[in-house]
N, C-alpha and C. Protein backbone atom coordinates (compact mmCIF):
# COMPACT_ATOMS: atom_id res chain seq x y z
N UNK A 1 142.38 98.98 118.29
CA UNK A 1 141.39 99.96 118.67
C UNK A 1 141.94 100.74 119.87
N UNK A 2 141.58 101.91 119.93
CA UNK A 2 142.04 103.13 120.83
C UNK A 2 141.03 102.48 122.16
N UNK A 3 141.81 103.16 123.44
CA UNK A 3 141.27 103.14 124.51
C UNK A 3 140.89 103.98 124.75
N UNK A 4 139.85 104.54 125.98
CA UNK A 4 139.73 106.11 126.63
C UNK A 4 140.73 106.55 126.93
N UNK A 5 141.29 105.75 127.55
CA UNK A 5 143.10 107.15 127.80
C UNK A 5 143.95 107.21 126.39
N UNK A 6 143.52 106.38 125.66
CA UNK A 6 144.50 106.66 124.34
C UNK A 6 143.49 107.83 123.78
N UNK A 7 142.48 107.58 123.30
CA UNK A 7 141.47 109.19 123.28
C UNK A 7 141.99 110.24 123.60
N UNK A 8 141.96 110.01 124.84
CA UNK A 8 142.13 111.21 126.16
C UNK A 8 143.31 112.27 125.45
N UNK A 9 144.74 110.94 125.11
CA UNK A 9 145.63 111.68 124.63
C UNK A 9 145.68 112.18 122.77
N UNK A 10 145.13 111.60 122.61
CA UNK A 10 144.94 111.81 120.75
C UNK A 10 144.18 113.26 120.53
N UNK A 11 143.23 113.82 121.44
CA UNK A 11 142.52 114.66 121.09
C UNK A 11 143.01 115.91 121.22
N UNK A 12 143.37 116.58 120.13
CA UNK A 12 143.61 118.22 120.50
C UNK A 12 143.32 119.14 121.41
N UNK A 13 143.83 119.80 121.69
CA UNK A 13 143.43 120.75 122.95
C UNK A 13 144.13 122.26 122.73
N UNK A 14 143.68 123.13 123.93
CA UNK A 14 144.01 124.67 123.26
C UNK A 14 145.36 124.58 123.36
N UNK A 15 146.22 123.47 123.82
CA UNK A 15 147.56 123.28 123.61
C UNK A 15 148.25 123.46 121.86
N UNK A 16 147.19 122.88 121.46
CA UNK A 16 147.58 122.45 119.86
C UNK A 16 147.14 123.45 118.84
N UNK A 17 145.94 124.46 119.24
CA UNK A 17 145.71 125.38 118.29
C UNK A 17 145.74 126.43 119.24
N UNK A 18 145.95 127.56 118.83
CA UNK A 18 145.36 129.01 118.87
C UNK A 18 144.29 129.41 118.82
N UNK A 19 144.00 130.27 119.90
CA UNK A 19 142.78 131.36 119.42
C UNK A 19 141.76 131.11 119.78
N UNK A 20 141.39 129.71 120.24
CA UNK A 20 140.15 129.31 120.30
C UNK A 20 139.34 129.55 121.88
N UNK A 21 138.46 129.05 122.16
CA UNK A 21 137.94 128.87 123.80
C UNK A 21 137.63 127.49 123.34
N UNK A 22 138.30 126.30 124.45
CA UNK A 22 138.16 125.23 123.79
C UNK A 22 137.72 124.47 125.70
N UNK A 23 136.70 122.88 125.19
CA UNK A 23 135.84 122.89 126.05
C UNK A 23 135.58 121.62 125.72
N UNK A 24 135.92 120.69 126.81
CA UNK A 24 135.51 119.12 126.70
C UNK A 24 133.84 119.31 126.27
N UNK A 25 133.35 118.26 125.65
CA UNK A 25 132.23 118.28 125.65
C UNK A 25 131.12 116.95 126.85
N UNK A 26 130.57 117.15 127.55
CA UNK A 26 130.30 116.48 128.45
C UNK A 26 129.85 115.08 128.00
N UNK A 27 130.18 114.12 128.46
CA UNK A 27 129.63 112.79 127.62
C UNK A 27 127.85 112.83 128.01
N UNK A 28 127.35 113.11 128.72
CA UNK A 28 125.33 112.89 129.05
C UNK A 28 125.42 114.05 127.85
N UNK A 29 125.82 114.92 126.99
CA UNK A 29 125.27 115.52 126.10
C UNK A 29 125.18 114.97 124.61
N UNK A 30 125.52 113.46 125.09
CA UNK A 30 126.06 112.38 123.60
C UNK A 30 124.78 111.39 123.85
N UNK A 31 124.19 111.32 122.62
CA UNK A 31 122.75 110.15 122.77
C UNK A 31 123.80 109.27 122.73
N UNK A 32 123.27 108.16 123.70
CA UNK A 32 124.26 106.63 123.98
C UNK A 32 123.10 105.60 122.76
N UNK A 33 122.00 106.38 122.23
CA UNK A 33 121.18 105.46 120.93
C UNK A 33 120.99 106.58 120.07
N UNK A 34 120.65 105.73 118.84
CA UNK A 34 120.42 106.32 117.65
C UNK A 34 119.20 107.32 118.17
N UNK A 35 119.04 108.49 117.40
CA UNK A 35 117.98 109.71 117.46
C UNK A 35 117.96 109.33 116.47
N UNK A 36 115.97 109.05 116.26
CA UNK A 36 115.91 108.70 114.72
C UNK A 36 115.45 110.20 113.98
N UNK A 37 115.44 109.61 112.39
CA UNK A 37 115.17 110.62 111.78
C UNK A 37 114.11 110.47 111.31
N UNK A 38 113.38 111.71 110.59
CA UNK A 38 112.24 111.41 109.76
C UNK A 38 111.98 110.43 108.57
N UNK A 39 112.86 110.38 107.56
CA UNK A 39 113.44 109.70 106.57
C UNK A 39 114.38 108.58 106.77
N UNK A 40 113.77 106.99 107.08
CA UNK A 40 115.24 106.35 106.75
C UNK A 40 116.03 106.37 106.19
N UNK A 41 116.19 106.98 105.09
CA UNK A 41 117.54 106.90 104.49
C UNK A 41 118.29 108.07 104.78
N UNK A 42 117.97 109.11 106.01
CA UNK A 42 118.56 110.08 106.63
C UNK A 42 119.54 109.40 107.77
N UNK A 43 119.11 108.04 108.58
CA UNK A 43 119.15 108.28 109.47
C UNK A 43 120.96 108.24 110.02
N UNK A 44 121.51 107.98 108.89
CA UNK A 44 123.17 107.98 109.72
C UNK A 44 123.42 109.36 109.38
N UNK A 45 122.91 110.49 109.14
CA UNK A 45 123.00 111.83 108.90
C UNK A 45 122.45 112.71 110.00
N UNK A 46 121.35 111.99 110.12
CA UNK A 46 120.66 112.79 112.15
C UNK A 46 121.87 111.92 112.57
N UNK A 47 122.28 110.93 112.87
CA UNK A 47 123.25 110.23 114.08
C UNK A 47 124.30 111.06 113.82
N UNK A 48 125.42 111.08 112.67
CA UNK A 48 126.24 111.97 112.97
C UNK A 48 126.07 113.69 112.93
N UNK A 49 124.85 114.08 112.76
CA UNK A 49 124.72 115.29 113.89
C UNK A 49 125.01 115.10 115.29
N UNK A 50 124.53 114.38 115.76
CA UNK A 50 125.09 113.90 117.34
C UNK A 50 126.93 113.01 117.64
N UNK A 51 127.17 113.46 116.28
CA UNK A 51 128.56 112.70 116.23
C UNK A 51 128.57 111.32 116.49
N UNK A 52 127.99 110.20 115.76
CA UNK A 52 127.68 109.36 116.24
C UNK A 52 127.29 108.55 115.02
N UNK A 53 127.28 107.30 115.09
CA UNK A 53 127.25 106.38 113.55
C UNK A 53 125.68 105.29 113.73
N UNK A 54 125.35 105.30 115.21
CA UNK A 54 124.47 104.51 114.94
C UNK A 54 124.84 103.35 115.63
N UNK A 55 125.87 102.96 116.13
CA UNK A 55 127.02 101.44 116.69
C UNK A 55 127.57 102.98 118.11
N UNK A 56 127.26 102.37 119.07
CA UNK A 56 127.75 102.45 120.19
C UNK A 56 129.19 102.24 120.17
N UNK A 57 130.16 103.52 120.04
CA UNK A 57 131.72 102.96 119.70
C UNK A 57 132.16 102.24 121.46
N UNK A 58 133.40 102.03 121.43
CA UNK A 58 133.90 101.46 122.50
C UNK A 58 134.07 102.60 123.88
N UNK A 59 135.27 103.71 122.99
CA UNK A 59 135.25 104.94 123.96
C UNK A 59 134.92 106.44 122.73
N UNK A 60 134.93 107.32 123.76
CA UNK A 60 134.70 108.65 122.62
C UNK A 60 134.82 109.52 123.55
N UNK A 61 135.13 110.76 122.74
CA UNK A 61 135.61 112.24 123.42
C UNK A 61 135.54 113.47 122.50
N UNK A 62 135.47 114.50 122.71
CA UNK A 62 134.84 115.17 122.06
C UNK A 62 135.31 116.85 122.74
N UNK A 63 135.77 117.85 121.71
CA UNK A 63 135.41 119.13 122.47
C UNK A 63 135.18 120.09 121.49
N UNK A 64 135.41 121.10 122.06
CA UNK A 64 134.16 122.28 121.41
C UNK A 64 135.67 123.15 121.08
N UNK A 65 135.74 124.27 120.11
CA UNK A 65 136.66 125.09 119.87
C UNK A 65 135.68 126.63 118.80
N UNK A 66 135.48 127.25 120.09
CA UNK A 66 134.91 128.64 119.96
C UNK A 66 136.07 129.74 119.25
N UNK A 67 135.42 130.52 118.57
CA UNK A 67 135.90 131.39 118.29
C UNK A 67 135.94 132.60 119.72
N UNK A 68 136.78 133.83 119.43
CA UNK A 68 136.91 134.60 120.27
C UNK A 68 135.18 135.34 120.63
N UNK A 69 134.15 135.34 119.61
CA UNK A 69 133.45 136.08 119.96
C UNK A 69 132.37 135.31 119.93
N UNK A 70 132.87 133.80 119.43
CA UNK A 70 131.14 132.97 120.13
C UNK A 70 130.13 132.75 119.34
N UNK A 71 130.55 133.12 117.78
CA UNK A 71 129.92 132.72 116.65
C UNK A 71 130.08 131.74 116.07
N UNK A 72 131.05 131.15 116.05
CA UNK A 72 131.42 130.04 114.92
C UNK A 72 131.85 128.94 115.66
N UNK A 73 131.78 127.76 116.13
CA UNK A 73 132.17 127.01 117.12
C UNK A 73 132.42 125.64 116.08
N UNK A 74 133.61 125.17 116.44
CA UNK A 74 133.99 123.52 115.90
C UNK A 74 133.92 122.54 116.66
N UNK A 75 133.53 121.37 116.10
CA UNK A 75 133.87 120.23 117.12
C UNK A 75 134.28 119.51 116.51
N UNK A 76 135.60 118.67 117.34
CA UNK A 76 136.30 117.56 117.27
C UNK A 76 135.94 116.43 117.95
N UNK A 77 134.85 115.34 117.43
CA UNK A 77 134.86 114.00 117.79
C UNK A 77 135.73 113.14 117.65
N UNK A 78 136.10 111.87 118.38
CA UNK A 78 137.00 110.75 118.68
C UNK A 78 136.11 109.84 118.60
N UNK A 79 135.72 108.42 118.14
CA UNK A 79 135.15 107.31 118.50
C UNK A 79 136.01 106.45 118.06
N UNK A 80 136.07 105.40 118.77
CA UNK A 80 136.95 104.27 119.09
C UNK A 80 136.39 102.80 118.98
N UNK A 81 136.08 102.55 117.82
CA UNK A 81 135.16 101.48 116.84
C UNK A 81 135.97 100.51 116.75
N UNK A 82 135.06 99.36 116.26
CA UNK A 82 135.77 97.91 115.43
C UNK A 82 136.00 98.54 114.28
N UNK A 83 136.89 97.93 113.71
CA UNK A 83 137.41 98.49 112.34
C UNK A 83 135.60 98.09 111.19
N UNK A 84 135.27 97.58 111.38
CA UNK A 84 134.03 97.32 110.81
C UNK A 84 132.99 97.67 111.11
N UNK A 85 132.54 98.37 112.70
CA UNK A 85 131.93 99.44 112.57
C UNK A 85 132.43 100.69 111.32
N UNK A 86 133.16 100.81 112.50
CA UNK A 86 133.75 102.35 111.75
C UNK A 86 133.22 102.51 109.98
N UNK A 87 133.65 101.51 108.89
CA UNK A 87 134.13 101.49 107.85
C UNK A 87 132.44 101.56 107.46
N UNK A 88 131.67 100.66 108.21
CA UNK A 88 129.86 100.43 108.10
C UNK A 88 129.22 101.95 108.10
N UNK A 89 129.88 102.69 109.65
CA UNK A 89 130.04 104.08 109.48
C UNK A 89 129.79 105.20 108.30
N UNK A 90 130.47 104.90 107.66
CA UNK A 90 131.53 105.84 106.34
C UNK A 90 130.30 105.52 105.42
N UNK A 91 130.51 103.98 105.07
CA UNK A 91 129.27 103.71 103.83
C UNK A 91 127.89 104.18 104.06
N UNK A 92 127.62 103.94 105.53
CA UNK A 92 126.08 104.62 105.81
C UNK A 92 125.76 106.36 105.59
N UNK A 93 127.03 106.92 105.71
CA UNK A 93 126.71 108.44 105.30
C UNK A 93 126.89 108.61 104.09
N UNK A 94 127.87 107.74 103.11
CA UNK A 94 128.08 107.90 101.72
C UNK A 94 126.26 107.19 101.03
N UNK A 95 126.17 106.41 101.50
CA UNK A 95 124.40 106.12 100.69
C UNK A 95 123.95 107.09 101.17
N UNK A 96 123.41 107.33 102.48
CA UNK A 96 122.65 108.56 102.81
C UNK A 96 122.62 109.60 101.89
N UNK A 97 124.15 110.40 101.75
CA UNK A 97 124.49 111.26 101.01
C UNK A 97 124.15 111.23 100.02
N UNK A 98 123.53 110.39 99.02
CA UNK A 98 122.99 109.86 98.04
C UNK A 98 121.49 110.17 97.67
N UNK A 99 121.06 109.99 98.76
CA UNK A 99 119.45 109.70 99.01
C UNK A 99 118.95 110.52 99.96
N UNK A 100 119.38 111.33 100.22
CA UNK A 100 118.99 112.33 101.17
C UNK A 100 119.32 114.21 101.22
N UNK A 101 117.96 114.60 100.84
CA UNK A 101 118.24 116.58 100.96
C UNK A 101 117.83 116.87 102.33
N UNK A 102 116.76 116.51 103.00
CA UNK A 102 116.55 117.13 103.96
C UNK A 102 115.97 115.55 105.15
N UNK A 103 115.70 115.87 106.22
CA UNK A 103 115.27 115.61 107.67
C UNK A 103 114.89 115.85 108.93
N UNK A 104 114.22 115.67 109.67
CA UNK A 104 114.04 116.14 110.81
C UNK A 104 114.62 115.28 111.52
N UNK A 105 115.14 115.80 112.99
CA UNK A 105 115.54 114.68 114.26
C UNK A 105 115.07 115.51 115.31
N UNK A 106 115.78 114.67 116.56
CA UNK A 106 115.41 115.72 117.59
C UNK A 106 116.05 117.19 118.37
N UNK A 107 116.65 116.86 117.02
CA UNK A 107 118.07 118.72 116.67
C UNK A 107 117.27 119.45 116.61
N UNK A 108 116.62 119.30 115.52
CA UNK A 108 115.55 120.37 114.44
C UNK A 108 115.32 119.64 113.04
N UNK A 109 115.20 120.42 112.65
CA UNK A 109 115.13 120.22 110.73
C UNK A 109 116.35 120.40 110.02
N UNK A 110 116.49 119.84 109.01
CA UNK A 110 117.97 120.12 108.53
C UNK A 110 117.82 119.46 107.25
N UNK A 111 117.67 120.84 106.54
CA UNK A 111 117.75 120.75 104.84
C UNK A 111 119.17 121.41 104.17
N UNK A 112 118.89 121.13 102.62
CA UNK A 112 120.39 121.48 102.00
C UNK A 112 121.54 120.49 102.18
N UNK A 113 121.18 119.27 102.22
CA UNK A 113 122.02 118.13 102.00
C UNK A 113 123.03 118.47 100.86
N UNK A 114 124.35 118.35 101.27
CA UNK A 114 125.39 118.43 99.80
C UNK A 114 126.41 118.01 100.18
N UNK A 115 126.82 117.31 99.36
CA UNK A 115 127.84 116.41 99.60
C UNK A 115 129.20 117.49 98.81
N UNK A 116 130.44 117.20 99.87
CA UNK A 116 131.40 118.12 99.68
C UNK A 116 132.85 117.09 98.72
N UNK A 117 133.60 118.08 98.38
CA UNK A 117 134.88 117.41 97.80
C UNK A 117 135.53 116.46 98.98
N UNK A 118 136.00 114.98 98.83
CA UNK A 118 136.22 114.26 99.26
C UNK A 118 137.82 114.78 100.17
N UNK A 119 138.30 115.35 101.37
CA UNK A 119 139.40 115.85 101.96
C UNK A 119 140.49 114.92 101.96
N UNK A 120 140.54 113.48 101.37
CA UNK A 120 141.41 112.75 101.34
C UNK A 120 142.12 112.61 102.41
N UNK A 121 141.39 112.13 103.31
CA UNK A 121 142.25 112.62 105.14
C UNK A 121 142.45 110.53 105.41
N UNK A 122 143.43 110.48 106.20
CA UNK A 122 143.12 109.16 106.88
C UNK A 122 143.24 108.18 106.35
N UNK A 123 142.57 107.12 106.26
CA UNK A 123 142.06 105.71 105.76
C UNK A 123 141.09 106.02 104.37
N UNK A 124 139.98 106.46 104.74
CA UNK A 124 139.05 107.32 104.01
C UNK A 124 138.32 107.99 104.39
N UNK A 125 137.74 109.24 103.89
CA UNK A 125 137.18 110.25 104.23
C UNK A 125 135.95 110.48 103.42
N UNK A 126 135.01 111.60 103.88
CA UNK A 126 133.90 112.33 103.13
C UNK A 126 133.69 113.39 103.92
N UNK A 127 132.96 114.30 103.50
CA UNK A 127 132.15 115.56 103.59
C UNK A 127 131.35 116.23 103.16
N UNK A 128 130.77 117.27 103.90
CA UNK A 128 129.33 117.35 103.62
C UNK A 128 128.95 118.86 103.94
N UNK A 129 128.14 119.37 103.70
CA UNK A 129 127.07 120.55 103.96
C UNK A 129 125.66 120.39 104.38
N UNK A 130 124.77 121.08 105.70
CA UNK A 130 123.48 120.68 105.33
C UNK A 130 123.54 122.47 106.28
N UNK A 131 121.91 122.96 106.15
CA UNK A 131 121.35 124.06 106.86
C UNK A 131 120.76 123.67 108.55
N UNK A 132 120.70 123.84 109.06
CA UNK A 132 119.90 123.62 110.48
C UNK A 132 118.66 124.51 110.57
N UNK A 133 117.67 124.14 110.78
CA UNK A 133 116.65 125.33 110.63
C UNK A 133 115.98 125.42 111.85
N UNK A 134 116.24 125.83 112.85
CA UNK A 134 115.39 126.17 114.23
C UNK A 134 114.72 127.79 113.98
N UNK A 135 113.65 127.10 113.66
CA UNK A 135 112.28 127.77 113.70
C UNK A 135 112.43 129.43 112.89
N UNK A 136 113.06 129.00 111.44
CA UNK A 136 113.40 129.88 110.41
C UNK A 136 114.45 130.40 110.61
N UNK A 137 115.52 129.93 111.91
CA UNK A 137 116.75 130.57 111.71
C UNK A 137 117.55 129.95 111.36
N UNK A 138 118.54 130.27 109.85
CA UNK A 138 119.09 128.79 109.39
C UNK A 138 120.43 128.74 109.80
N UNK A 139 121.21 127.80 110.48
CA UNK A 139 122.73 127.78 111.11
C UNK A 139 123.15 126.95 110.28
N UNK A 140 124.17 127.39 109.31
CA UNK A 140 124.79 126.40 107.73
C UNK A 140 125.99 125.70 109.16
N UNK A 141 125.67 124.31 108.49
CA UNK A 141 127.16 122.93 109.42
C UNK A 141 127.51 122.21 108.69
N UNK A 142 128.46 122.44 108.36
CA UNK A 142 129.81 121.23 107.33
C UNK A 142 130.36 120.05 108.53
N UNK A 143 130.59 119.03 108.03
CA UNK A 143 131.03 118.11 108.54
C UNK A 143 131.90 117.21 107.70
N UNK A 144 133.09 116.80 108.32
CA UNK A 144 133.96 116.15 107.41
C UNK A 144 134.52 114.66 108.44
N UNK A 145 134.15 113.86 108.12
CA UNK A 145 134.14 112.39 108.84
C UNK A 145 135.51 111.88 108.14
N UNK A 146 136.34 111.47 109.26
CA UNK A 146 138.07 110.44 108.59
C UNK A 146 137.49 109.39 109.22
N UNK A 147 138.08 108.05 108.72
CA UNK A 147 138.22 106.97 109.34
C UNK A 147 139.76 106.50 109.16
N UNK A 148 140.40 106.55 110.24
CA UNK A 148 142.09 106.24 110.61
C UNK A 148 141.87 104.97 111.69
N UNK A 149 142.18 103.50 110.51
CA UNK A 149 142.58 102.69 111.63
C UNK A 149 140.55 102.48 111.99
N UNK A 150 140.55 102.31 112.97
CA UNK A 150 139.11 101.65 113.50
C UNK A 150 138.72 103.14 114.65
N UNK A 151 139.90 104.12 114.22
CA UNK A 151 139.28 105.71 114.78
C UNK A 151 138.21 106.61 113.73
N UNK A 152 137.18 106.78 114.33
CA UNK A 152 136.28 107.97 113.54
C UNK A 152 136.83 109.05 113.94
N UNK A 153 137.27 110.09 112.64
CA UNK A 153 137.38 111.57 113.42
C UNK A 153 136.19 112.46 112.72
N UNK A 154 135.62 112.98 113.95
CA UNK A 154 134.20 114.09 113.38
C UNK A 154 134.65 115.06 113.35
N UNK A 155 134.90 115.94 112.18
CA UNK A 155 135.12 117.37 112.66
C UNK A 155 133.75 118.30 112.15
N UNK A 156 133.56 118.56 112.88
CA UNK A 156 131.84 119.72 112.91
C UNK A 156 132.37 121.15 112.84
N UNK A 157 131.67 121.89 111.59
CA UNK A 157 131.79 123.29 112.02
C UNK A 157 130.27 124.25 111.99
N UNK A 158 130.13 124.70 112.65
CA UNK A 158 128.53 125.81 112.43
C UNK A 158 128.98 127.28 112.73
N UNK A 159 128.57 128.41 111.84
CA UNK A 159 128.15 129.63 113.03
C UNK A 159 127.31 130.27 113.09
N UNK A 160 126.84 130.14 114.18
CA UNK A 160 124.97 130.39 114.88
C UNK A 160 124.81 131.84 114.28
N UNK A 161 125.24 132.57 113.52
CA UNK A 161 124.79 134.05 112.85
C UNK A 161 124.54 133.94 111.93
N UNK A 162 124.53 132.50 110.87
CA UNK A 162 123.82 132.45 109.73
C UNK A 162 124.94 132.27 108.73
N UNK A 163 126.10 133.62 108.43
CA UNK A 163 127.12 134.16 108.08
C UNK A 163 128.25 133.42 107.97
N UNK A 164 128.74 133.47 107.10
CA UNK A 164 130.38 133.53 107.47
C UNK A 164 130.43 131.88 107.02
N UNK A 165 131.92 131.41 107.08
CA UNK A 165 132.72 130.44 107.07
C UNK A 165 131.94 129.34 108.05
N UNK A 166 131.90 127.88 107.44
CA UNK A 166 131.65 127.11 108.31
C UNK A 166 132.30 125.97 108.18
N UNK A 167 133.70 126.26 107.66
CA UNK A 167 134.49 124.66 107.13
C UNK A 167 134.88 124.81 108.57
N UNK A 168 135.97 123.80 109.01
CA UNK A 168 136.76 123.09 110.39
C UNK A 168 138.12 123.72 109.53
N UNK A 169 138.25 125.15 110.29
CA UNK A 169 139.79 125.85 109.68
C UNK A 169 141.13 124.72 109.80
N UNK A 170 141.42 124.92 108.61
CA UNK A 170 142.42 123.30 108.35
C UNK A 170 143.87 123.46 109.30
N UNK A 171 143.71 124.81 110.43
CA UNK A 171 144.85 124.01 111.87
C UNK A 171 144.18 123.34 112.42
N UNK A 172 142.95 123.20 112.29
CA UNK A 172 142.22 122.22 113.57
C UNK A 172 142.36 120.90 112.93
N UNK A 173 141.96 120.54 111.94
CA UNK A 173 142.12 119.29 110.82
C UNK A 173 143.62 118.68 111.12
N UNK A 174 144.68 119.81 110.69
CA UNK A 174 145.93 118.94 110.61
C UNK A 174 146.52 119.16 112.16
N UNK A 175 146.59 119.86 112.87
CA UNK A 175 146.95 119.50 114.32
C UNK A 175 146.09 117.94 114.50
N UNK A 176 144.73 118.02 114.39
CA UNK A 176 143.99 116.27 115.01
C UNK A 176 144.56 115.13 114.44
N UNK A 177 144.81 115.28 112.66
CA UNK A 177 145.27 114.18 112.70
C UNK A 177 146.52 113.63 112.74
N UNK A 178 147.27 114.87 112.53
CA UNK A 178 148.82 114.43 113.47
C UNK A 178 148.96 113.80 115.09
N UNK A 179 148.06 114.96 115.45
CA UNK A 179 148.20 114.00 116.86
C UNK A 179 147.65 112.72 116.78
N UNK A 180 146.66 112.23 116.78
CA UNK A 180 146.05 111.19 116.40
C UNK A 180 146.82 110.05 115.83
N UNK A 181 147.75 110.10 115.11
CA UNK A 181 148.41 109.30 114.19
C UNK A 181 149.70 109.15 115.20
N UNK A 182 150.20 110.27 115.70
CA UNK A 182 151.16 110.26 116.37
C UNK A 182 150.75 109.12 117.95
N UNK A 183 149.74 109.52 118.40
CA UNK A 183 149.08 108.72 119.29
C UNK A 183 149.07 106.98 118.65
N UNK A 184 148.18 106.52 117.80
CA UNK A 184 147.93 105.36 117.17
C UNK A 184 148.79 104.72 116.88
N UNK A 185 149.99 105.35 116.53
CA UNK A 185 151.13 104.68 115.82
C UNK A 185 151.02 104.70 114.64
């Protein structure tokens, strides 16, 4: 299992991509507990909206990668799990994914559950689509979860104009998990 300074160094930075405005994300902006959802069988789907499985990982890190004009923003999560969290992880969003179109948390609402082509990243992987709906304005967020080793990687994409592209543009994908791997061994 990764440490915080092994984190520290695994995580991409505007070193590794282009273009972006890129931005630790503050750890008090990470629920340290589950935010429940409306629907139990949502609820590892509200948690990893908050990048997060539900199991308190060991360490975690996280940053933000803006576009030039502030529409479309990615995030790259790190959590640093027992290999059996982690893997508990994966299965809880794959049932979810199953059993779940929509939810509320304390995000908002978030309908349009869809489960995406599997990215074959890591150890094993999944992905996903859902809408965000703050108060009829809908922000479409893909999310694509690796598990490498007893590492979760979150990659989040949204852009707050409704519009446009919301995958995690695949330099951000393959810069993380090179480094990452390169880091881990």
């Amino acid at each position: 299992m990764l440490s915080a300074a092994q984190l520290k160094q695994a995580i991409i930075g505007a070193g590794d991509v282009k273009g972006y405005e890129v931005e630790d994300m503050p750890d008090e902006e990470w629920p340290t507990k589950s935010v429940p959802a409306s629907d139990d069988a949502c609820q590892p789907l509200a948690d990893m909206v908050m990048f997060s499985t539900g199991t308190k990982p060991k360490a975690r890190i996280a940053r933000t990668f803006g576009d030039k004009k502030l529409t479309a923003f990615n995030f790259v999560a790190l959590l640093a799990q027992e290999q059996a969290d982690a893997k508990k992880g994966l299965d809880g969003l794959r049932t979810s994914l199953d059993k779940c179109e929509k939810f509320d948390q304390a995000e908002g609402a978030f309908v349009g559950v869809k489960t995406q082509p599997d990215p074959k990243l890591g150890d094993e992987s999944l992905a996903y689509h859902l809408i965000e709906d703050n108060d009829g304005e809908e922000v479409p967020r893909s999310f694509t979860v690796v598990r490498s080793g007893s590492t979760l990687v979150v990659f989040s994409s949204m852009n707050v104009t409704g519009k446009g592209k919301t995958e995690t543009p695949a330099a951000i994908v393959e810069a993380q998990m090179a480094k990452l791997e390169k880091v881990a061994g």
